[in-house]
N, C-alpha and C. Protein backbone atom coordinates (compact mmCIF):
# COMPACT_ATOMS: atom_id res chain seq x y z
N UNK A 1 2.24 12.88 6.94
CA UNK A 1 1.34 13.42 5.94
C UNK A 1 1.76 12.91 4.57
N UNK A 2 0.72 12.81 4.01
CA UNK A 2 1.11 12.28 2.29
C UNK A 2 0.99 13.22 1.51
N UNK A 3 1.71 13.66 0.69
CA UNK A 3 2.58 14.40 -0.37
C UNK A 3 2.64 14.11 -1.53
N UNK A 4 2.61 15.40 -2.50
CA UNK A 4 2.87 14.39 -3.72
C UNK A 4 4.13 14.90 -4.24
N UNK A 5 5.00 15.97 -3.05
CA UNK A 5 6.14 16.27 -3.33
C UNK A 5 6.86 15.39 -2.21
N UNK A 6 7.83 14.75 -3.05
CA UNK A 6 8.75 13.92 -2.42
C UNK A 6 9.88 14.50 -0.95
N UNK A 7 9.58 13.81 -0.12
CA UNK A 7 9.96 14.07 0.98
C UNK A 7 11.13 12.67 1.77
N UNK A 8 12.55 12.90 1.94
CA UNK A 8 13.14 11.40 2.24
C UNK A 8 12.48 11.20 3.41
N UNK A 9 12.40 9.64 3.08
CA UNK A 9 11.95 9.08 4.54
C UNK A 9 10.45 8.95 4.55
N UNK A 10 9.49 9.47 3.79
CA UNK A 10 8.36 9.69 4.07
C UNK A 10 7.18 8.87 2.96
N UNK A 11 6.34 7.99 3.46
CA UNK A 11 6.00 7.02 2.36
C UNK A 11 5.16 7.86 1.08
N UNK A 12 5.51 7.67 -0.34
CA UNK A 12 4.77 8.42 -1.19
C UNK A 12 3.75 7.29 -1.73
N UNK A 13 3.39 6.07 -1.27
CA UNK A 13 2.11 5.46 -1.53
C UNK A 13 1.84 4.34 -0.60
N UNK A 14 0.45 4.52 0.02
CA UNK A 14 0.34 3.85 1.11
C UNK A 14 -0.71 2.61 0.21
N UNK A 15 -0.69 0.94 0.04
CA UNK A 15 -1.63 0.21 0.24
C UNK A 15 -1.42 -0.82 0.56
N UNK A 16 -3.16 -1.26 1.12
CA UNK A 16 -2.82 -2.54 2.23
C UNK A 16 -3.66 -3.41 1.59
N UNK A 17 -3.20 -4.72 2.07
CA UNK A 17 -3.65 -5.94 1.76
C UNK A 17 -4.51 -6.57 2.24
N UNK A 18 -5.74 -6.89 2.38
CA UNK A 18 -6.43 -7.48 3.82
C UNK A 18 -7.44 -8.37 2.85
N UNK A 19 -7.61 -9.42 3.85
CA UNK A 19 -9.07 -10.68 3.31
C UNK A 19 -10.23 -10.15 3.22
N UNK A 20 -10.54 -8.84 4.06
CA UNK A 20 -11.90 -8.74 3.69
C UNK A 20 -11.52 -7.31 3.87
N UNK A 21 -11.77 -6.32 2.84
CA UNK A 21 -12.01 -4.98 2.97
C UNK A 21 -12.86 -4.09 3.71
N UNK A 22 -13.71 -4.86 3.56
CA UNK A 22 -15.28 -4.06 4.63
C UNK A 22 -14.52 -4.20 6.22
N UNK A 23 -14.11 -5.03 6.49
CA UNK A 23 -14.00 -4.91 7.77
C UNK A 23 -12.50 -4.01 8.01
N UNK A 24 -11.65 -4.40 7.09
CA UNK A 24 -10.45 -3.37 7.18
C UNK A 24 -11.10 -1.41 6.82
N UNK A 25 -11.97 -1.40 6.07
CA UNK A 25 -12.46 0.06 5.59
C UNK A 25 -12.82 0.17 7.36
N UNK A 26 -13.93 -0.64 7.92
CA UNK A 26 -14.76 -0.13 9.48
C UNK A 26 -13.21 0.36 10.79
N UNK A 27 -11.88 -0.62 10.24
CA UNK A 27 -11.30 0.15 11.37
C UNK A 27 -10.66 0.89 10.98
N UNK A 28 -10.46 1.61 9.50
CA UNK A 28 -9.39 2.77 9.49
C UNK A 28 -10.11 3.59 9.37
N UNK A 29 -11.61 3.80 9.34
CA UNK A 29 -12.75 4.92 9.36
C UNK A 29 -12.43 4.89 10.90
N UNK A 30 -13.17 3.91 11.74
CA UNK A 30 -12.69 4.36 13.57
C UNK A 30 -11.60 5.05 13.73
N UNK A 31 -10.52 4.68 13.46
CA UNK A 31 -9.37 4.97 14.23
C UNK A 31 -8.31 6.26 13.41
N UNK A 32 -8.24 6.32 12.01
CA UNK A 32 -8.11 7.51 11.62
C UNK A 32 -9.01 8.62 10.90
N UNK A 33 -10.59 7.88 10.83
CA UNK A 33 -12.07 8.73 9.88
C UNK A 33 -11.69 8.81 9.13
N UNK A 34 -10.99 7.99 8.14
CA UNK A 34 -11.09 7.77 6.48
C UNK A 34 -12.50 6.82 6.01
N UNK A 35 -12.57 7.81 5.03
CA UNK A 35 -13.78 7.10 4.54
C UNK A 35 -13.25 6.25 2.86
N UNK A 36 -13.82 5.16 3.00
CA UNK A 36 -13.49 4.42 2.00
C UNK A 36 -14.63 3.98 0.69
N UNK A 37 -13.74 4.04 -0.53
CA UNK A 37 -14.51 3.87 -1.67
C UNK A 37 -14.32 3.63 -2.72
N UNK A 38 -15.29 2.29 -2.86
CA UNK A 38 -14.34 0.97 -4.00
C UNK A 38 -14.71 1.69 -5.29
N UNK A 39 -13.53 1.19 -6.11
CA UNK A 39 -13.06 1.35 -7.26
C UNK A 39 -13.96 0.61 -8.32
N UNK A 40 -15.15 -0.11 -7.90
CA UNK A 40 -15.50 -0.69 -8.79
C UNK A 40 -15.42 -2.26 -8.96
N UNK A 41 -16.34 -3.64 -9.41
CA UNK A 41 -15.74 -5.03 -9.64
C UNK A 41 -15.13 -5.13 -10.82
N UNK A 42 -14.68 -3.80 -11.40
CA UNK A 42 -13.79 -4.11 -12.41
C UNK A 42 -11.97 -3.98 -12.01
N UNK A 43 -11.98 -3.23 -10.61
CA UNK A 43 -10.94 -3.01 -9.86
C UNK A 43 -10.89 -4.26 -9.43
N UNK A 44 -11.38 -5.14 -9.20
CA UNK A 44 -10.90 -6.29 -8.51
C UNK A 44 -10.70 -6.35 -7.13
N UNK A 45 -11.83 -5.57 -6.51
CA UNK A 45 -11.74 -5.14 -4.88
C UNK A 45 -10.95 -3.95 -4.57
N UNK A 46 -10.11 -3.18 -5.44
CA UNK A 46 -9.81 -2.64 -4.84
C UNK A 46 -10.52 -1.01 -4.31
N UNK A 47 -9.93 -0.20 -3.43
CA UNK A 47 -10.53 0.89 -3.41
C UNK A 47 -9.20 1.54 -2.95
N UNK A 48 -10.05 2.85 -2.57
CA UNK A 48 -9.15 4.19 -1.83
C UNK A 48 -9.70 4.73 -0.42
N UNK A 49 -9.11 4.94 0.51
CA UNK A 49 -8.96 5.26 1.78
C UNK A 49 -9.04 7.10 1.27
N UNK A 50 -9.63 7.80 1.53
CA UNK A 50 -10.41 9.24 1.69
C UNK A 50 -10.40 10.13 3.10
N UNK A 51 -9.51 11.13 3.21
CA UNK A 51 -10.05 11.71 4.34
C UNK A 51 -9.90 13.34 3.58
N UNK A 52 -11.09 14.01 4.40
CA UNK A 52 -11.52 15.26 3.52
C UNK A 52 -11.70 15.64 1.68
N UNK A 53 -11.92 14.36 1.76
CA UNK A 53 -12.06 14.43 0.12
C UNK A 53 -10.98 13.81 -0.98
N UNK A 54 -9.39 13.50 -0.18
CA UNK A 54 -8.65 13.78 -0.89
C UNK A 54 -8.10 12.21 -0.32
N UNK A 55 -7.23 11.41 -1.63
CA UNK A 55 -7.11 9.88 -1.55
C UNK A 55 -5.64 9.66 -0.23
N UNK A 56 -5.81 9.04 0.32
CA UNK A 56 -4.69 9.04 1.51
C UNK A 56 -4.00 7.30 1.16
N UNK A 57 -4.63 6.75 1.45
CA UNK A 57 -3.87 4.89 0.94
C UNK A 57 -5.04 4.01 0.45
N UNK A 58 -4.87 3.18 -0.05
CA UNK A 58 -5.01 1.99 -0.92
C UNK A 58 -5.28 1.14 -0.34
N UNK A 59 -6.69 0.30 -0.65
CA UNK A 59 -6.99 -0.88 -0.30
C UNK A 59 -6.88 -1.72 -0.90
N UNK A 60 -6.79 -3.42 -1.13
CA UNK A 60 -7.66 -4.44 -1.77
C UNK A 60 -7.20 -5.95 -1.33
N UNK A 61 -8.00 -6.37 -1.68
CA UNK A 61 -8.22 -8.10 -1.42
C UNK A 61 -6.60 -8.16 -1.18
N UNK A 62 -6.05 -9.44 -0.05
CA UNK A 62 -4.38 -9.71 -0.30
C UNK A 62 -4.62 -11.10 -0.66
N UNK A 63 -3.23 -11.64 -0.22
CA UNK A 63 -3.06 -12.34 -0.92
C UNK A 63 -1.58 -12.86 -1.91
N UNK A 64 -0.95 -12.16 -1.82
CA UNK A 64 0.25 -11.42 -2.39
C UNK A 64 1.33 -12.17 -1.26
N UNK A 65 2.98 -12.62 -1.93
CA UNK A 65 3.44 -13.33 -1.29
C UNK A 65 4.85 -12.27 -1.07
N UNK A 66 5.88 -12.83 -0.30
CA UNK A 66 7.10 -12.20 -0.13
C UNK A 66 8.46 -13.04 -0.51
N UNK A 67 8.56 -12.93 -1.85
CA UNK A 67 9.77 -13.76 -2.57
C UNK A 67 11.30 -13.95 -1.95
N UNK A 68 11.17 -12.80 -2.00
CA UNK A 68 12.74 -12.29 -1.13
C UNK A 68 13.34 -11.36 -0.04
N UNK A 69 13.56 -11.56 0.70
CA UNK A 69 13.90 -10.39 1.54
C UNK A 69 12.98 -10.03 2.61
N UNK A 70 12.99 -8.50 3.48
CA UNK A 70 14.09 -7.45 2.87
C UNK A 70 15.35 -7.51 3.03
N UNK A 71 15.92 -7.36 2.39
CA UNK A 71 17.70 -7.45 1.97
C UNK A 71 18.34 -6.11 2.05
N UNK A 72 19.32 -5.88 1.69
CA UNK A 72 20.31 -4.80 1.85
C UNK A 72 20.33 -4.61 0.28
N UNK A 73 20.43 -4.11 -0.74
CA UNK A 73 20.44 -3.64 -1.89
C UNK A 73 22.04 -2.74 -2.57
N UNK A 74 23.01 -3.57 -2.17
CA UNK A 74 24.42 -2.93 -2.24
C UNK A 74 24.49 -1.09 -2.86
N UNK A 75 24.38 -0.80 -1.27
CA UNK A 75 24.02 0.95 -1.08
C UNK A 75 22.77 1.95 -1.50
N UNK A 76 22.19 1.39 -2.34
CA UNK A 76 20.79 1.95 -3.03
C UNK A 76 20.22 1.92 -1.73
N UNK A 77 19.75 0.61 -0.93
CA UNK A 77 18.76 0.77 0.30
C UNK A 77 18.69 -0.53 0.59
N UNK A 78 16.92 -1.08 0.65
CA UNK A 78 16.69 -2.60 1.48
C UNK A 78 15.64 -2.90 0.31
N UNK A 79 15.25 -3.87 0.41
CA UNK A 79 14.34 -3.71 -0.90
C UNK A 79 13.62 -5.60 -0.82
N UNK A 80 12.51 -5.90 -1.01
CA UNK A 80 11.82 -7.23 -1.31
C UNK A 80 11.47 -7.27 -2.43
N UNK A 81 11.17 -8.99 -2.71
CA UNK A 81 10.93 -8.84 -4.01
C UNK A 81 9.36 -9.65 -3.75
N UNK A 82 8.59 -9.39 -4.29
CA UNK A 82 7.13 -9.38 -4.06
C UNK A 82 5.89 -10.29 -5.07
N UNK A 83 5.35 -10.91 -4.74
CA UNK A 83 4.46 -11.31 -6.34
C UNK A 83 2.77 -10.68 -5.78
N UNK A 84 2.30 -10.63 -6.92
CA UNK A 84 1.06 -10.19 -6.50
C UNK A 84 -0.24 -11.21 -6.18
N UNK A 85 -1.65 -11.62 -6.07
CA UNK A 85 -2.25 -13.00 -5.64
C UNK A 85 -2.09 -13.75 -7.08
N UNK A 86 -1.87 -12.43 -8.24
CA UNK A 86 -2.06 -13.69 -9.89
C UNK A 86 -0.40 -14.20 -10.24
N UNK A 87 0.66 -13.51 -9.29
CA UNK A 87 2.16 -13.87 -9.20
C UNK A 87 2.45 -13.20 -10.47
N UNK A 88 2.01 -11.97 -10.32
CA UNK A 88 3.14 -11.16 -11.13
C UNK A 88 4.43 -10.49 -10.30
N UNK A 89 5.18 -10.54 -10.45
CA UNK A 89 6.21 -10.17 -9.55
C UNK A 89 6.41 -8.20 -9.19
N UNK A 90 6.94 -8.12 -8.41
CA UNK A 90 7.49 -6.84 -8.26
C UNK A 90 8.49 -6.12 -7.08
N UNK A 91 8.88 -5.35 -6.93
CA UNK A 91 10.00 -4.84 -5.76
C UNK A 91 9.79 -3.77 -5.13
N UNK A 92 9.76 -3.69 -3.62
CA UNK A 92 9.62 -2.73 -3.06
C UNK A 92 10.60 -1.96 -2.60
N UNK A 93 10.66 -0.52 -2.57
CA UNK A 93 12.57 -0.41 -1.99
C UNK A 93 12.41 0.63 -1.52
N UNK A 94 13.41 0.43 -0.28
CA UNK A 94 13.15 2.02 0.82
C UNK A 94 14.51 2.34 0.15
N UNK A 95 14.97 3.40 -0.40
CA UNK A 95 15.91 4.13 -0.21
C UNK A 95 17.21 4.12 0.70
N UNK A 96 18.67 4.20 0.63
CA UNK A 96 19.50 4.52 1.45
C UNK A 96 19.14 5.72 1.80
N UNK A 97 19.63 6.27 3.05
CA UNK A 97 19.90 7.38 3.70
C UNK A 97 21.17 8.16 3.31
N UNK A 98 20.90 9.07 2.64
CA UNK A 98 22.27 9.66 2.65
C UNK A 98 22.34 11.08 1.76
């Protein structure tokens, strides 16, 4: 379940990357009945994944590369380093356990 109180272990933002959204929106409506709904062509494709009203994960166009990793992050956790399709960079990081 998604939360907006932090829970370890448990993802606090879900989004996905896909070439064509329409067809990624038709199978996460099948298979979990989220209903999906774009943000607009000022979003740049992107949208939000909806079930009962309320935003569950993130869509939009990919494209987006994987710079580095995932690596070990000396004790913090594992972590990649990421660019986006215009190569702005950024890092993703799961947490150590502990």
């Amino acid at each position: 379940m998604i939360t907006t109180d932090f829970v370890p272990g448990s993802p606090c933002r879900l989004d996905l990357g896909a070439p064509d959204t329409g067809a990624a929106a038709g199978s996460y409506r099948s298979v979990f009945g989220w209903e999906y709904r774009p943000a607009g062509p000022e979003a740049g494709g992107y949208g939000v994944f909806r079930l009962d009203g309320e935003g569950v994960a993130g869509v939009a166009a990919g494209g987006g590369t994987v710079r580095t990793g995932p690596k070990d992050a000396e004790g913090t956790g594992r972590l990649a380093l990421c660019a986006d399709p215009a190569g702005a960079g950024f890092v993703v990081l799961a947490p150590a356990r502990g």
